[in-house]
C-alpha atoms as a PDB file:
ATOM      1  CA  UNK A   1      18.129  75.966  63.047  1.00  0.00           C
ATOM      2  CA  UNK A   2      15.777  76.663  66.224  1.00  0.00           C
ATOM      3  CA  UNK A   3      16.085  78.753  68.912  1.00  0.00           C
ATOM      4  CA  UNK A   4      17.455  76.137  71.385  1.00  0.00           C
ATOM      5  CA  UNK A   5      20.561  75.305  68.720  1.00  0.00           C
ATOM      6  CA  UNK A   6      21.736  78.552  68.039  1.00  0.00           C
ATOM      7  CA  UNK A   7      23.860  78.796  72.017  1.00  0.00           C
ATOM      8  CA  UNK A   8      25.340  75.702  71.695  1.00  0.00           C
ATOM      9  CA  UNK A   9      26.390  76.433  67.867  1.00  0.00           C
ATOM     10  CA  UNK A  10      27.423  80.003  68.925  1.00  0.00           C
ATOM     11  CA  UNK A  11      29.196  78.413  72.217  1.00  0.00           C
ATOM     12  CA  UNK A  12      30.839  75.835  69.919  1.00  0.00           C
ATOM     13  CA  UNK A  13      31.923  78.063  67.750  1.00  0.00           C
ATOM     14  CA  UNK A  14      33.684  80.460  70.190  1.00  0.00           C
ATOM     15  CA  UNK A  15      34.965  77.268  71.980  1.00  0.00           C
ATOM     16  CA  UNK A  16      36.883  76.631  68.718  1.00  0.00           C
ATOM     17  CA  UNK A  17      38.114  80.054  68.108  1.00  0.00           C
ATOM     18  CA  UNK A  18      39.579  80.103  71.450  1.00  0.00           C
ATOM     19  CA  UNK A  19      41.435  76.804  70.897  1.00  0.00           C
ATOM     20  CA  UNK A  20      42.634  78.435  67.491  1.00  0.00           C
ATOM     21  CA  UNK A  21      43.966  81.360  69.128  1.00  0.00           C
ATOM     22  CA  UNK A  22      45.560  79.302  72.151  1.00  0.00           C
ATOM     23  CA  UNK A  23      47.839  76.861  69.758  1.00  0.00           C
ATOM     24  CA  UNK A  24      48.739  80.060  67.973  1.00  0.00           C
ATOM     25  CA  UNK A  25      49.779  81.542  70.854  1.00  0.00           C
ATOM     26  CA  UNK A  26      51.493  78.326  71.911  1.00  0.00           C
ATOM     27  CA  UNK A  27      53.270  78.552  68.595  1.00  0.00           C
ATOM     28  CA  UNK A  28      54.505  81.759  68.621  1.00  0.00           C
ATOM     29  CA  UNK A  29      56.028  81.685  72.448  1.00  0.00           C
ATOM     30  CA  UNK A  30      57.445  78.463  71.563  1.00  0.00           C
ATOM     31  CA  UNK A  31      59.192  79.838  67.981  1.00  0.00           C
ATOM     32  CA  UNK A  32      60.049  83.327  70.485  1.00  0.00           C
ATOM     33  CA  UNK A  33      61.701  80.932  73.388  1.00  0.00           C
ATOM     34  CA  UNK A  34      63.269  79.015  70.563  1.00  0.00           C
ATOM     35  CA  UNK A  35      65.073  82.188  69.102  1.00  0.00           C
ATOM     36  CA  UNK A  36      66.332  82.870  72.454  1.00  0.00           C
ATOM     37  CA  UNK A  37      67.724  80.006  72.895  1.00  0.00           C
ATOM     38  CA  UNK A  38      69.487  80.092  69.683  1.00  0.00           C
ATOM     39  CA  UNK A  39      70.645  83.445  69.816  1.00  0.00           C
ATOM     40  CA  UNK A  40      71.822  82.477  73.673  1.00  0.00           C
ATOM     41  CA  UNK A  41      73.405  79.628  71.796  1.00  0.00           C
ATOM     42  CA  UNK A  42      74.646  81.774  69.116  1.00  0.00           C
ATOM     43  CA  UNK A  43      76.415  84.167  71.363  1.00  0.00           C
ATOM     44  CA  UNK A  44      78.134  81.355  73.993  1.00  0.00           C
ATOM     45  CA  UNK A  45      79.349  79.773  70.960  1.00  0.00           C
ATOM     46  CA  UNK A  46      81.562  82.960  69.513  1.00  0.00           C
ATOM     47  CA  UNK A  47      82.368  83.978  72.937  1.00  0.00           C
ATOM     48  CA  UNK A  48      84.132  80.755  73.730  1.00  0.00           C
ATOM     49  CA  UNK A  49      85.694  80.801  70.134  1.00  0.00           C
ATOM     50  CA  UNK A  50      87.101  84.112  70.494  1.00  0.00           C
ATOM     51  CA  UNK A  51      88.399  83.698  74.038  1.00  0.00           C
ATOM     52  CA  UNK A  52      89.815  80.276  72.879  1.00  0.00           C
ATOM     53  CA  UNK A  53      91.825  82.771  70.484  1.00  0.00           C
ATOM     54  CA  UNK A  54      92.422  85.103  73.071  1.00  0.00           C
ATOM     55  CA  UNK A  55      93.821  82.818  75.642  1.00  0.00           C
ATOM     56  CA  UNK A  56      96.029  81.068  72.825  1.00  0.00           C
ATOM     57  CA  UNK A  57      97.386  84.673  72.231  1.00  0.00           C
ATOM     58  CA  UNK A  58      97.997  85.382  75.344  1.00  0.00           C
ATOM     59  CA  UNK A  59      99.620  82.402  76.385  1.00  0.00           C
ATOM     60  CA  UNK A  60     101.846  82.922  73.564  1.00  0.00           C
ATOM     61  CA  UNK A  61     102.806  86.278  74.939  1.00  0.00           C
ATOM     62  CA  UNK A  62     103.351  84.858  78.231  1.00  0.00           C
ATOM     63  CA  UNK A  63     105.505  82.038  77.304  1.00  0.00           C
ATOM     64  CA  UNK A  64     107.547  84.381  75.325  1.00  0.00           C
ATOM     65  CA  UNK A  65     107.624  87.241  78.879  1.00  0.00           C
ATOM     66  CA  UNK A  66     108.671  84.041  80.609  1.00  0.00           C
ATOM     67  CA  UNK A  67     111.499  83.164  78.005  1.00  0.00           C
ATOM     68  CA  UNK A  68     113.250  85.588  79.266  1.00  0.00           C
ATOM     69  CA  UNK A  69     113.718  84.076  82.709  1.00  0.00           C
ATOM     70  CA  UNK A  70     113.969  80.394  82.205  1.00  0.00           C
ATOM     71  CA  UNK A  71     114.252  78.722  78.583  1.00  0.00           C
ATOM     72  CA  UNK A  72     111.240  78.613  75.750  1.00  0.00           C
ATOM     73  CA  UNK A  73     110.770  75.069  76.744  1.00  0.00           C
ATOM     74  CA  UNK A  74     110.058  75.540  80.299  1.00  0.00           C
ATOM     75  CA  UNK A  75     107.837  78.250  79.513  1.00  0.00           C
ATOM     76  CA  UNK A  76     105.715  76.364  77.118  1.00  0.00           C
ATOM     77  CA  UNK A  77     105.484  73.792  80.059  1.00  0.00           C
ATOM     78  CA  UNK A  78     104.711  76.240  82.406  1.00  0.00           C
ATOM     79  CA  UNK A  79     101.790  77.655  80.329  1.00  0.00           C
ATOM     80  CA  UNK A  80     100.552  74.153  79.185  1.00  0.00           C
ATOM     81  CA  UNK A  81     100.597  73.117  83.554  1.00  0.00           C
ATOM     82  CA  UNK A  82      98.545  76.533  83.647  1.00  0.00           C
ATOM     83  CA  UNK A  83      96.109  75.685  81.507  1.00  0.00           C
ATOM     84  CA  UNK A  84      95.984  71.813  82.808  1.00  0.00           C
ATOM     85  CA  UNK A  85      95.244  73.502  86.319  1.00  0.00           C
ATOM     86  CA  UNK A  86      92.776  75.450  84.657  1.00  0.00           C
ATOM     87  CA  UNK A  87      90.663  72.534  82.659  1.00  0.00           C
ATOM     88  CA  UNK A  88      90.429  70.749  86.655  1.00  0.00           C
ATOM     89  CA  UNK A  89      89.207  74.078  87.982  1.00  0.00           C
ATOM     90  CA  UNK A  90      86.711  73.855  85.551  1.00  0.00           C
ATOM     91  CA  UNK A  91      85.894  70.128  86.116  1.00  0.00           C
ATOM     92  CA  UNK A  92      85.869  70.634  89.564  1.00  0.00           C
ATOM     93  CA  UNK A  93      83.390  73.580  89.664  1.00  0.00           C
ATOM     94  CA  UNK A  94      80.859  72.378  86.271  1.00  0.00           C
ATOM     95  CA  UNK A  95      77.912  72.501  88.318  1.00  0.00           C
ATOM     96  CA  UNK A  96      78.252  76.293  90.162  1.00  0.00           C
ATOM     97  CA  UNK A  97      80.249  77.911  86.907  1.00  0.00           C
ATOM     98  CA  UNK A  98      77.658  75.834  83.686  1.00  0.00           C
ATOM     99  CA  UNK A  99      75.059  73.348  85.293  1.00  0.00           C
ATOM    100  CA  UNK A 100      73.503  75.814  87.579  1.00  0.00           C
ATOM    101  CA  UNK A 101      73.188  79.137  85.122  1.00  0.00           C
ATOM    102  CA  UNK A 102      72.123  77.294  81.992  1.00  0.00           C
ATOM    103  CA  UNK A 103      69.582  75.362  84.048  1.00  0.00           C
ATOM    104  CA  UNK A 104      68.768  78.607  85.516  1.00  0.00           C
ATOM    105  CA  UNK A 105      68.209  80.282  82.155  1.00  0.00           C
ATOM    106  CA  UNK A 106      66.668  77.560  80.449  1.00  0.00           C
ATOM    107  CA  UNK A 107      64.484  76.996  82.832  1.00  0.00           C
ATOM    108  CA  UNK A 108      63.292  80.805  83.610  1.00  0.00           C
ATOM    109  CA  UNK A 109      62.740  80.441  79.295  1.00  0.00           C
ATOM    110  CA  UNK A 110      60.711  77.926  78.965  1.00  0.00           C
ATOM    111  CA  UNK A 111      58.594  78.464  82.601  1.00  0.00           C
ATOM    112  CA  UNK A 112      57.804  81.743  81.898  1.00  0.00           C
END
């Protein structure tokens, strides 16, 4: 090899080491944003299982306070109305209460 070869094979060669160590790096943030996300996922998932349980619970308890007052029928309804009033709060206000935070989150994530 002469003189005049060895900077471009020595440039070369660092220019592929750095592209090596730039898809690793690429690799690991995206497997570490990944986990996040899971985890985030993870997490959402049993907290909306276990508040599903909760509220059913609850309501349960409810209907039967309210049993005392009117009959078990009417307080079924009553909860059941309750929880109708609930799912249209929830329709009604997606974007502020879900769109907007898991955009937010997502998007701080994968951005960052």
């Amino acid at each position: 090899m002469t003189d005049s070869q060895q900077p471009y094979s020595r440039l070369w060669q660092q220019f592929t080491d750095y592209a090596k160590l730039n898809i690793e790096y690429a690799r690991l943030t995206a497997a570490e944003k990944v986990t996040v996300l899971l985890t985030a996922a993870a997490v959402a998932i049993g907290a909306f299982v276990l508040g599903v349980i909760f509220f059913f619970f609850m309501s349960l308890a409810i209907a039967y306070w309210l049993s005392a007052v009117i009959p078990l029928a009417w307080a079924y309804a009553l909860m059941s109305f309750v929880y109708l009033l609930l799912i249209a709060l929830l329709i009604i206000l997606r974007k502020p209460l879900i769109l907007n935070p898991v955009s937010k989150f997502v998007s701080r994530l994968f951005l960052s």
